[in-house]
Protein backbone atom coordinates (compact mmCIF):
# COMPACT_ATOMS: atom_id res chain seq x y z
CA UNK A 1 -248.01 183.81 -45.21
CA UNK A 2 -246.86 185.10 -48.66
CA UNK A 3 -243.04 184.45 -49.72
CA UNK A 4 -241.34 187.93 -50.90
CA UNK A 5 -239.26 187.73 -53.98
CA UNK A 6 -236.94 190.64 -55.59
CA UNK A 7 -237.95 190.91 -59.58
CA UNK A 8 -235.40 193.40 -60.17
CA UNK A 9 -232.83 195.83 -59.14
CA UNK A 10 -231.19 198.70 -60.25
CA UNK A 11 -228.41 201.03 -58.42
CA UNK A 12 -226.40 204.21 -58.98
CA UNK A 13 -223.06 204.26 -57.39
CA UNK A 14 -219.28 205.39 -57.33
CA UNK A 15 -218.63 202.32 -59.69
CA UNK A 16 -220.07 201.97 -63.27
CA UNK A 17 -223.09 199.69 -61.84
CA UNK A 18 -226.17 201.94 -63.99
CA UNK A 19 -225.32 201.88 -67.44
CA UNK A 20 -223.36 198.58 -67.75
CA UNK A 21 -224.67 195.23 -68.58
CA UNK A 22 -221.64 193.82 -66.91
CA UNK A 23 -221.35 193.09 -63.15
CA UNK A 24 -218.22 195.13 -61.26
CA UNK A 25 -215.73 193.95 -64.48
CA UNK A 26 -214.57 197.54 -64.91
CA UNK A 27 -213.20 199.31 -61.25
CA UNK A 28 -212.56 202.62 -60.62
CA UNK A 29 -210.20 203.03 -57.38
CA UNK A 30 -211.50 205.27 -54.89
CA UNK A 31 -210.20 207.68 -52.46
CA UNK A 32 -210.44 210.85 -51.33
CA UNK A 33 -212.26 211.97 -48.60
CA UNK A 34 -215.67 212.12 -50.57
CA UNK A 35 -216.69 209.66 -53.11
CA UNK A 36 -219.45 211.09 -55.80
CA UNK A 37 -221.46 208.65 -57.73
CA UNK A 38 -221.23 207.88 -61.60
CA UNK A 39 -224.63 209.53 -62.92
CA UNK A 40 -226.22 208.80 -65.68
CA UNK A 41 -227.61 210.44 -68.66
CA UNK A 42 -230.46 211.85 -66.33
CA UNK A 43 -232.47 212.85 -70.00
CA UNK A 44 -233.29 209.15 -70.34
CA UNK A 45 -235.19 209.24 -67.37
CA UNK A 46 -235.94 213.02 -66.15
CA UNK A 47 -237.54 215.69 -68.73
CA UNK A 48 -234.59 218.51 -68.50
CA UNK A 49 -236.83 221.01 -67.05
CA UNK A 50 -237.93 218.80 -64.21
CA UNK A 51 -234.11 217.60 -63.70
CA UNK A 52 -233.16 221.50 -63.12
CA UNK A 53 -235.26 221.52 -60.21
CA UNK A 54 -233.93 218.28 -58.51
CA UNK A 55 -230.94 217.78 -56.30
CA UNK A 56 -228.28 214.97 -56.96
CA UNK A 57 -230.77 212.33 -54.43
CA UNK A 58 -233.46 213.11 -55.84
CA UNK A 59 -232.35 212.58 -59.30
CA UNK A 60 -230.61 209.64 -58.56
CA UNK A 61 -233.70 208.13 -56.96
CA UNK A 62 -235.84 208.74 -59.59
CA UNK A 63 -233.09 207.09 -62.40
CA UNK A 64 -232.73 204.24 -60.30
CA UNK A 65 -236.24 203.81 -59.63
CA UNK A 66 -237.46 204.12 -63.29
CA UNK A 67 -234.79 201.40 -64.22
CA UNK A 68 -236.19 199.16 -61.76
CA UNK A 69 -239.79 199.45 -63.04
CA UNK A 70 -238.25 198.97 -66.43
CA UNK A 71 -236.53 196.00 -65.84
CA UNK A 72 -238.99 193.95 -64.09
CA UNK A 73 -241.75 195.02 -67.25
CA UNK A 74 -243.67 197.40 -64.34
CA UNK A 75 -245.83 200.58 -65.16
CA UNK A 76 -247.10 201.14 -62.03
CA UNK A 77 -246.44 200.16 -58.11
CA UNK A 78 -248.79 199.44 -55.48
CA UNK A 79 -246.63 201.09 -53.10
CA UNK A 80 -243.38 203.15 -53.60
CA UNK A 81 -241.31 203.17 -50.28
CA UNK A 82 -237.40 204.88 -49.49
CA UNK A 83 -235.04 205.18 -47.21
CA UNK A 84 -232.69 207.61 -46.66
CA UNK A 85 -230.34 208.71 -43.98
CA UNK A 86 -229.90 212.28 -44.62
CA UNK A 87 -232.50 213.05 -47.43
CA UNK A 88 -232.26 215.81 -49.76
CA UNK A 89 -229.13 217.28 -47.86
CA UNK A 90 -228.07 219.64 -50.35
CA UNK A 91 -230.91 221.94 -50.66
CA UNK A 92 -231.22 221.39 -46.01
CA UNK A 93 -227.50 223.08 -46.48
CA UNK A 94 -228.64 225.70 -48.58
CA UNK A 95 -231.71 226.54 -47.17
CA UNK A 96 -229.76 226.94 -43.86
CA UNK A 97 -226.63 229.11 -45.25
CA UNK A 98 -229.04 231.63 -47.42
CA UNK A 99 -230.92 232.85 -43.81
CA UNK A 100 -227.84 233.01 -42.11
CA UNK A 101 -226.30 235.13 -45.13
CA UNK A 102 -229.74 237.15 -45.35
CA UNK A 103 -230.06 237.49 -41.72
CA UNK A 104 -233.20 235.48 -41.63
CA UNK A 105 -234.44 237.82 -44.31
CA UNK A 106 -236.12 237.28 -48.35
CA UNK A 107 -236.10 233.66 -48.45
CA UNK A 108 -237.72 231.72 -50.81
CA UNK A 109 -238.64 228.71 -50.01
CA UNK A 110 -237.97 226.47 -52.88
CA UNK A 111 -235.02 224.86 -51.08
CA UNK A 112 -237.06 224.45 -48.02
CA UNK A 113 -239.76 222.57 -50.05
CA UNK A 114 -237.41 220.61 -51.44
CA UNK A 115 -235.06 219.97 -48.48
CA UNK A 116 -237.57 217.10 -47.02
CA UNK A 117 -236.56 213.45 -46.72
CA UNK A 118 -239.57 212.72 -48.43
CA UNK A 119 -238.79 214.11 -51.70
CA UNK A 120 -237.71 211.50 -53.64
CA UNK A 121 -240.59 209.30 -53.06
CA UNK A 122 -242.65 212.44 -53.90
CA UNK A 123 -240.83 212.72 -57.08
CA UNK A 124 -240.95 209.37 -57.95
CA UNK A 125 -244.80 209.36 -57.54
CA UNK A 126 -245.40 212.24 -59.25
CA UNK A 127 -243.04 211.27 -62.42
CA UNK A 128 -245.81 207.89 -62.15
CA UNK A 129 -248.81 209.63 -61.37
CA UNK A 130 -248.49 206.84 -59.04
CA UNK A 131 -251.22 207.56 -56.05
CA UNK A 132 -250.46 204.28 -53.58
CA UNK A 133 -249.33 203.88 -50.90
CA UNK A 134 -246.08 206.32 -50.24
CA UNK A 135 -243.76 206.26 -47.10
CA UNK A 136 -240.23 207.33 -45.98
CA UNK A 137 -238.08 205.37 -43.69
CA UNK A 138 -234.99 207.83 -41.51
CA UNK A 139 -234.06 205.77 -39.68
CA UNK A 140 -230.15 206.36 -39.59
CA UNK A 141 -227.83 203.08 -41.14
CA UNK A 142 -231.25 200.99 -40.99
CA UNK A 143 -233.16 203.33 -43.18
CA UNK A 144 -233.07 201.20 -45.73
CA UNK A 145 -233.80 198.19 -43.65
CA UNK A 146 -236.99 199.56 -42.41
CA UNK A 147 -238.17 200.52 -45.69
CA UNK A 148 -237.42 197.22 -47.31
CA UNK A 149 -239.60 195.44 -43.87
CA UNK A 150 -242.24 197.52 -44.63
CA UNK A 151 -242.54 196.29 -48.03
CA UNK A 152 -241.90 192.86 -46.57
CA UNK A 153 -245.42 193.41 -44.43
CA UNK A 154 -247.33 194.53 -46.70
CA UNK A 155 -246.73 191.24 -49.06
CA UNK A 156 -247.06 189.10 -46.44
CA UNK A 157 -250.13 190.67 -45.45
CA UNK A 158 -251.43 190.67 -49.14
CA UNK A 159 -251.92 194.69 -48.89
CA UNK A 160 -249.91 195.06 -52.04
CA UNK A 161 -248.55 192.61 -55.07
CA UNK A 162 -245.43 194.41 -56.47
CA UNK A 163 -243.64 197.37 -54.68
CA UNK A 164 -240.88 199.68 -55.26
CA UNK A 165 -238.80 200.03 -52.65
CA UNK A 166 -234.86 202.26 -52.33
CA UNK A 167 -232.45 203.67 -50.00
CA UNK A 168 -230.54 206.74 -51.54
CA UNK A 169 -228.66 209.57 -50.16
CA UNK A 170 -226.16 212.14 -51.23
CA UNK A 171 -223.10 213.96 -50.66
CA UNK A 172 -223.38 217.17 -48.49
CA UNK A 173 -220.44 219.53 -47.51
CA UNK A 174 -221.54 221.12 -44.58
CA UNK A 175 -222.61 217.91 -43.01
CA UNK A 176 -219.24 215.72 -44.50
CA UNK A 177 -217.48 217.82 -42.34
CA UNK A 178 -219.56 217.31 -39.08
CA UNK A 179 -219.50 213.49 -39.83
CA UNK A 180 -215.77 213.65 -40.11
CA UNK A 181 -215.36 215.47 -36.69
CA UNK A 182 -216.96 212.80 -35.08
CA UNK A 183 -215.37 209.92 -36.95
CA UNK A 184 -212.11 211.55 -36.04
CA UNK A 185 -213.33 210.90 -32.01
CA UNK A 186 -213.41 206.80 -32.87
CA UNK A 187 -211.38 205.65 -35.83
CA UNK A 188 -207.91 204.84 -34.52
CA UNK A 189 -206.62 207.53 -37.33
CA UNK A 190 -208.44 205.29 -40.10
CA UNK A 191 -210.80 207.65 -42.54
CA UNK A 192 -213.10 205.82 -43.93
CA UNK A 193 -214.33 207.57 -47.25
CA UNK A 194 -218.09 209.07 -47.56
CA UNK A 195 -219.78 207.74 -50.29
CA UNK A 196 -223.53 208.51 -52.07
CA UNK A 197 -225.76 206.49 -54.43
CA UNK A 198 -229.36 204.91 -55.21
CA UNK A 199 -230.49 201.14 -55.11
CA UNK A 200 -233.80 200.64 -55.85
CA UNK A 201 -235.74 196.82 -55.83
CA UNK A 202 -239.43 195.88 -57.11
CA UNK A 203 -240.22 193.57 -54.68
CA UNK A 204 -243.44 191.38 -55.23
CA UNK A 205 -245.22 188.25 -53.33
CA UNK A 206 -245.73 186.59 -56.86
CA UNK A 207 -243.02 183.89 -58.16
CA UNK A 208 -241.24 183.85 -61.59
CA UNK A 209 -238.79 181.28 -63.12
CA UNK A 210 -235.36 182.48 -61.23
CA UNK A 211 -236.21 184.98 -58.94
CA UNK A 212 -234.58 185.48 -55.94
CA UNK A 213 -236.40 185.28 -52.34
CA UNK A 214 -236.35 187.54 -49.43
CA UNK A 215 -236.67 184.67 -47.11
CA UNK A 216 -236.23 187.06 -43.60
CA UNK A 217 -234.50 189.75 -42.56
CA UNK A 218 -233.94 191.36 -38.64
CA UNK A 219 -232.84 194.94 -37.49
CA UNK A 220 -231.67 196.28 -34.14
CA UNK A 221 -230.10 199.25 -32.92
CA UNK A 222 -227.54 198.29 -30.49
CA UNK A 223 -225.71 194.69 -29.46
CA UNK A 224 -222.46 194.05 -28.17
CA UNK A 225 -219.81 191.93 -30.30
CA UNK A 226 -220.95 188.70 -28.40
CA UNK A 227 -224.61 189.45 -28.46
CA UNK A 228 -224.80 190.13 -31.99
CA UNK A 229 -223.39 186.22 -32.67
CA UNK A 230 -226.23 185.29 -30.47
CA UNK A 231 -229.04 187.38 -32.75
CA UNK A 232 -227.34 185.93 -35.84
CA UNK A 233 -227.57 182.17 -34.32
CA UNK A 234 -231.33 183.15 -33.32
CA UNK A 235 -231.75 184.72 -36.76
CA UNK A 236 -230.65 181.39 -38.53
CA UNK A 237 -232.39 178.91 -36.44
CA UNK A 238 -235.64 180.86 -36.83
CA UNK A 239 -235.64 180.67 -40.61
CA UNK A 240 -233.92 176.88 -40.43
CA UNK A 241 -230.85 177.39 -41.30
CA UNK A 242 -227.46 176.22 -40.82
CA UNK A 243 -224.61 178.40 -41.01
CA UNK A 244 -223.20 175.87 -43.01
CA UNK A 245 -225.80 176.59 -45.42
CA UNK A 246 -224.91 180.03 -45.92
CA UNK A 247 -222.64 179.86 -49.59
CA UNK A 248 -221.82 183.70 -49.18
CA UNK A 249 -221.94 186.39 -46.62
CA UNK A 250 -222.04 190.14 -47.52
CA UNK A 251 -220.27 192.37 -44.91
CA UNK A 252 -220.52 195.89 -44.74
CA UNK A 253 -217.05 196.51 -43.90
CA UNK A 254 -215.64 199.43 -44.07
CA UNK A 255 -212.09 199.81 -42.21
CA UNK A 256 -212.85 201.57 -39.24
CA UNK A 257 -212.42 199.92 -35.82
CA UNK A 258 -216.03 199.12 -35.75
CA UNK A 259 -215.21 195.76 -38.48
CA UNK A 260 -214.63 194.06 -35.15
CA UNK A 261 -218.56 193.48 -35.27
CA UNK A 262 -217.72 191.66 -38.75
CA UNK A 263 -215.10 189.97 -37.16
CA UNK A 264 -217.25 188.23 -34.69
CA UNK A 265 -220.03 187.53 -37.33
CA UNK A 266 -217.47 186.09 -39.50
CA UNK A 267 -216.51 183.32 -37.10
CA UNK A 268 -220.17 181.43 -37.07
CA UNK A 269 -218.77 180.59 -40.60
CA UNK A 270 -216.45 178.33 -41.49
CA UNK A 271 -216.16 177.52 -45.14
CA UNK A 272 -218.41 180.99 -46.41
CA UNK A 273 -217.08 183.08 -48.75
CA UNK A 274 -217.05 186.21 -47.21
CA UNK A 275 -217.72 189.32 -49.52
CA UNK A 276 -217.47 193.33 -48.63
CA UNK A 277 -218.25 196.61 -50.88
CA UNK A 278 -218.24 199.59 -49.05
CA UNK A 279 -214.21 200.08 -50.64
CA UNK A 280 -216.18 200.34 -54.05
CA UNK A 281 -218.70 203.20 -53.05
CA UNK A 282 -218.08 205.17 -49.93
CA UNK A 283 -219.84 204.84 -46.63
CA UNK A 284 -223.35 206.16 -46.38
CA UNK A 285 -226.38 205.61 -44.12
CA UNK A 286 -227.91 203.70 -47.23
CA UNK A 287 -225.27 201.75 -48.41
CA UNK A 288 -226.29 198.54 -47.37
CA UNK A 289 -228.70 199.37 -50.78
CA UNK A 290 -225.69 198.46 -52.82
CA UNK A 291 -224.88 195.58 -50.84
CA UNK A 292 -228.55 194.20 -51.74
CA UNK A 293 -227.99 194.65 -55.57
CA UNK A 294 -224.55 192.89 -55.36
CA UNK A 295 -226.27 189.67 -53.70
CA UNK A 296 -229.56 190.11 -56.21
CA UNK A 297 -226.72 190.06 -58.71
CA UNK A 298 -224.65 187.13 -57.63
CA UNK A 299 -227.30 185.37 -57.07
CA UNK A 300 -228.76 185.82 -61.21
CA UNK A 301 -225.80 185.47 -62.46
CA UNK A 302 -224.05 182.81 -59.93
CA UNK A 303 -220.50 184.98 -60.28
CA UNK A 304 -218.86 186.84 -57.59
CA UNK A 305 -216.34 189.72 -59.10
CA UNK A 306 -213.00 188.96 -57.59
CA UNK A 307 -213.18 192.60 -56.73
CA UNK A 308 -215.96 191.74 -53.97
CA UNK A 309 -214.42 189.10 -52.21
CA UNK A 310 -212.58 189.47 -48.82
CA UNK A 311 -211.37 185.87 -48.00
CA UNK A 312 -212.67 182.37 -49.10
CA UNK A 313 -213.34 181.01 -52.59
CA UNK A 314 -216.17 180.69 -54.31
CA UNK A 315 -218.41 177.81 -54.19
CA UNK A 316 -219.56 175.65 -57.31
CA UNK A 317 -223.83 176.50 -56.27
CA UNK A 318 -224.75 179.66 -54.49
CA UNK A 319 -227.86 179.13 -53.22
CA UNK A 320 -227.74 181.45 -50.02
CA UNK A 321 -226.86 184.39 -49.31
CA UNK A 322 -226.56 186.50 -45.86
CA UNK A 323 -225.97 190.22 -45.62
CA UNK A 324 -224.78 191.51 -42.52
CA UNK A 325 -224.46 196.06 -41.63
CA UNK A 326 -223.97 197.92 -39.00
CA UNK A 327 -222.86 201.52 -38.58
CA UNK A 328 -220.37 202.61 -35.85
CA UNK A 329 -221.62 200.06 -33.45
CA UNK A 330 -224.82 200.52 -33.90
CA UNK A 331 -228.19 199.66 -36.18
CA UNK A 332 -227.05 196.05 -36.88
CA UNK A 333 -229.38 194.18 -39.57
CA UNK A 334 -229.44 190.84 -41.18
CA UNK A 335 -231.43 189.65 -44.70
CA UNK A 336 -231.14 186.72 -46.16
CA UNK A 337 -231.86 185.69 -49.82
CA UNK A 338 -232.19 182.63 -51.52
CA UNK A 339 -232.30 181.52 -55.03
């Protein structure tokens, strides 16, 4: 079976992670209750005509997606596959206030069109002229997850040789206020901010000097605190691993009184350093994403920003790496690299 390796990565996010060659020096405090991303000079990679037309995802997806290609020396995919959690959410919101305004009346349906999670894997393919294979994962905090497996199967079943593959979503209002409603129901009084931003990988079956390999990864949608230690030892032993093997772990922390699942992953480990992000860029459905481009990145440059890590120190080799999500209880995954 083919090995999967990650040639490049490229994100957009609330910190300055798109434009810099430098790796989380400069950090930019969040807070609020809604953390927008840093965008960048969208004329580099979007005609301005075309970038009129597009909502924040969208052109975020198709930035971070042209980097990606550009930085692994890539014209053109064999597949191009996304995850998102809400999709194009902006235009769904304003599709859905103009007919209640118009009283179901005159509507165009330009924000309709446009309101599909699909859209940024549309866009991306049609900036390419890119006619492969084309898919959209929504499937809630493992969207990206299940678009990054698919991409995984597809190597391994020597259906494709290099693949771009993303999880991106966006800030909505409408919907920001729903979430918080909810959150309110479970968080012990704790608000955890929501975030937005693209990641996108080119992810290939073919080897170059210091790449970095997906070696496995694992999703499921619901496990209990002592369960999910279980699927982790499972996880490890499947791919031969020791958890004293593991030189970092990537948590996807984010203050609410769900880090107790963290709490009970972080225990297999005794001398890891443990890392988390989501204080850098929000909570979204695809911010795992970042989490990705933080390990691709620590494991190129073998340097964790003291603004990533949560407790340990850093080890002289990292060699493996293990990121572990989930979302409110639920949609756990696991992936782990190594260099």
């Amino acid at each position: 079976m083919k090995n999967v390796y990650l040639h490049s990565a490229a994100s957009i996010s609330a910190q300055n992670t798109f434009d810099s060659d430098g790796f989380l020096e400069d950090i930019t405090t969040i807070s609020g209750s809604t953390v927008p991303a840093k965008y960048p000079n969208y004329k580099d990679y979007i005609s301005p005509s075309a970038s009129r037309r597009m909502a924040t995802g969208v052109k975020m997806g198709v930035s971070a997606a042209n980097k990606a290609l550009q930085n692994a020396q890539l014209e053109q995919p064999d597949a191009i596959i996304t995850g998102t959690g809400m999709g194009c959410i902006e235009d769904t919101e304003k599709f859905l206030n103009t007919i209640i305004a118009n009283g179901e009346e005159f509507l165009t349906p330009t924000s309709f069109i446009q309101s599909t999670h699909n859209t940024v894997g549309a866009q991306i393919a049609l900036g390419l002229k890119c006619k492969a294979y084309n898919n959209t994962y929504v499937h809630a905090a493992v969207s990206f997850e299940s678009a990054l497996m698919d991409a995984q199967l597809l190597l391994q079943q020597e259906e494709a040789k290099h693949i771009l593959v993303g999880g991106v979503d966006e800030l909505g209002i409408e919907i920001i206020m729903h979430m918080r409603h909810m959150e309110d129901a479970n968080s012990n009084g704790i608000q955890v901010p929501f975030g937005e931003g693209a990641s996108f990988f080119v992810v290939s079956s073919e080897a170059k000097s210091n790449t970095i390999q997906l070696v496995d990864m694992d999703i499921c949608s619901t496990a209990s605190e002592n369960t999910v230690q279980q699927k982790l030892n499972n996880f490890l032993s499947k791919n031969e691993v020791q958890a004293s093997d593991i030189d970092v772990l990537i948590a996807g922390r984010n203050g609410d009184a769900f880090d107790s699942y963290y709490n009970s992953v972080s225990k297999v480990f005794d001398n890891t350093t443990e890392l988390h992000y989501k204080h850098l860029i929000g909570e979204f459905y695809t911010a795992s994403s970042f989490g990705l481009w933080t390990a691709y990145e620590i494991l190129n440059r073998q340097n964790i920003p003291k603004s990533l890590i949560f407790k340990g120190e850093k080890r002289s080799e990292i060699k493996y790496i293990l990121l572990y999500n989930q979302f409110k209880g639920r949609d756990h995954s696991f992936i782990l690299l190594k260099r």
